[in-house]
Protein backbone atom coordinates (compact mmCIF):
# COMPACT_ATOMS: atom_id res chain seq x y z
CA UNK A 1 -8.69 8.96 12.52
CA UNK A 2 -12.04 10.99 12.50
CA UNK A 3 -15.48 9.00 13.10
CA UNK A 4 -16.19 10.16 9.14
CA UNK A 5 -13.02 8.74 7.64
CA UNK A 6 -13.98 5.48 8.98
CA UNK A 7 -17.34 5.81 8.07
CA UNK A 8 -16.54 6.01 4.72
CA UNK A 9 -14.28 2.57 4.53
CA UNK A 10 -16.91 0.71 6.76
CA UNK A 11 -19.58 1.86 4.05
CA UNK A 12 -17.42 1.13 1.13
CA UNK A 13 -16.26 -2.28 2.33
CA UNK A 14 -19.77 -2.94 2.98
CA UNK A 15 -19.98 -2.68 -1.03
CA UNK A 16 -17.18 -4.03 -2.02
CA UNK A 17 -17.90 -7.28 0.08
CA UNK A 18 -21.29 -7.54 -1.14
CA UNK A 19 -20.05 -7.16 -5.27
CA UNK A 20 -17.25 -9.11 -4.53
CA UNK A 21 -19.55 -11.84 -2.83
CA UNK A 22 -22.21 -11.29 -5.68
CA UNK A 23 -18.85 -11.79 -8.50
CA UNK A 24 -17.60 -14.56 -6.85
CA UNK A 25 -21.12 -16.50 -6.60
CA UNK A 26 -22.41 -16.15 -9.73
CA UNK A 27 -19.21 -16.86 -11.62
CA UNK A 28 -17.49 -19.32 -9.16
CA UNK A 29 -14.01 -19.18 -7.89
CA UNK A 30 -11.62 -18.53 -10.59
CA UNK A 31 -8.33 -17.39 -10.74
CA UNK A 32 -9.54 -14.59 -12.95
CA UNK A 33 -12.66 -13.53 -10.75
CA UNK A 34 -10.18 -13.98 -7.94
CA UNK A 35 -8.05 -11.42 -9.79
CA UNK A 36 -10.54 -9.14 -10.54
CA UNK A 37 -12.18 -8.93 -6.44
CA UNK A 38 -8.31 -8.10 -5.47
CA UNK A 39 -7.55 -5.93 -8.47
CA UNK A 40 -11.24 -3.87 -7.30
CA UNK A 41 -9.82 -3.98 -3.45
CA UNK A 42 -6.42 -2.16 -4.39
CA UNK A 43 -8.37 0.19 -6.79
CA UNK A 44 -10.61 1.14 -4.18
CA UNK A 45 -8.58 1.06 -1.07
CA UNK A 46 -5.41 2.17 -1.46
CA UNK A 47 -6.00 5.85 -2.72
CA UNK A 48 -8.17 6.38 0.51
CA UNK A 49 -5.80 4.85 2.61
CA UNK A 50 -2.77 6.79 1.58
CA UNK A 51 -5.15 10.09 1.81
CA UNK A 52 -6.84 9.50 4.83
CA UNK A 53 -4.44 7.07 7.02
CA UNK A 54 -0.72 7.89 5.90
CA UNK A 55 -1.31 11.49 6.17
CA UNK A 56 -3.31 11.63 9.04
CA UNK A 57 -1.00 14.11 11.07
CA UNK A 58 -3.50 15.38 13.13
């Protein structure tokens, strides 16, 4: 994997950990806010891994 691929997911996790932290704080731990810091994970994640880690051929 190339040093800007994992740039990217160190810099969005970065974000997503500190919303998710933020959501999770300020509206306590719910089943729904629980739902919602997965459901943002997947949204986020997923795409890049299946364009930058399953098809990483090189």
């Amino acid at each position: 994997m190339k040093t800007s691929v994992i740039i990217r997911f160190v810099i969005l996790g970065v974000i997503w950990l500190a919303l998710a932290g933020t959501v999770l704080v300020r509206g306590g731990v719910t089943l729904y806010n629980l739902f919602v810091v997965v459901a943002a994970a997947i949204i986020i994640f997923v795409p890049m891994y299946k364009k930058y880690v399953k098809n990483d051929k090189d």
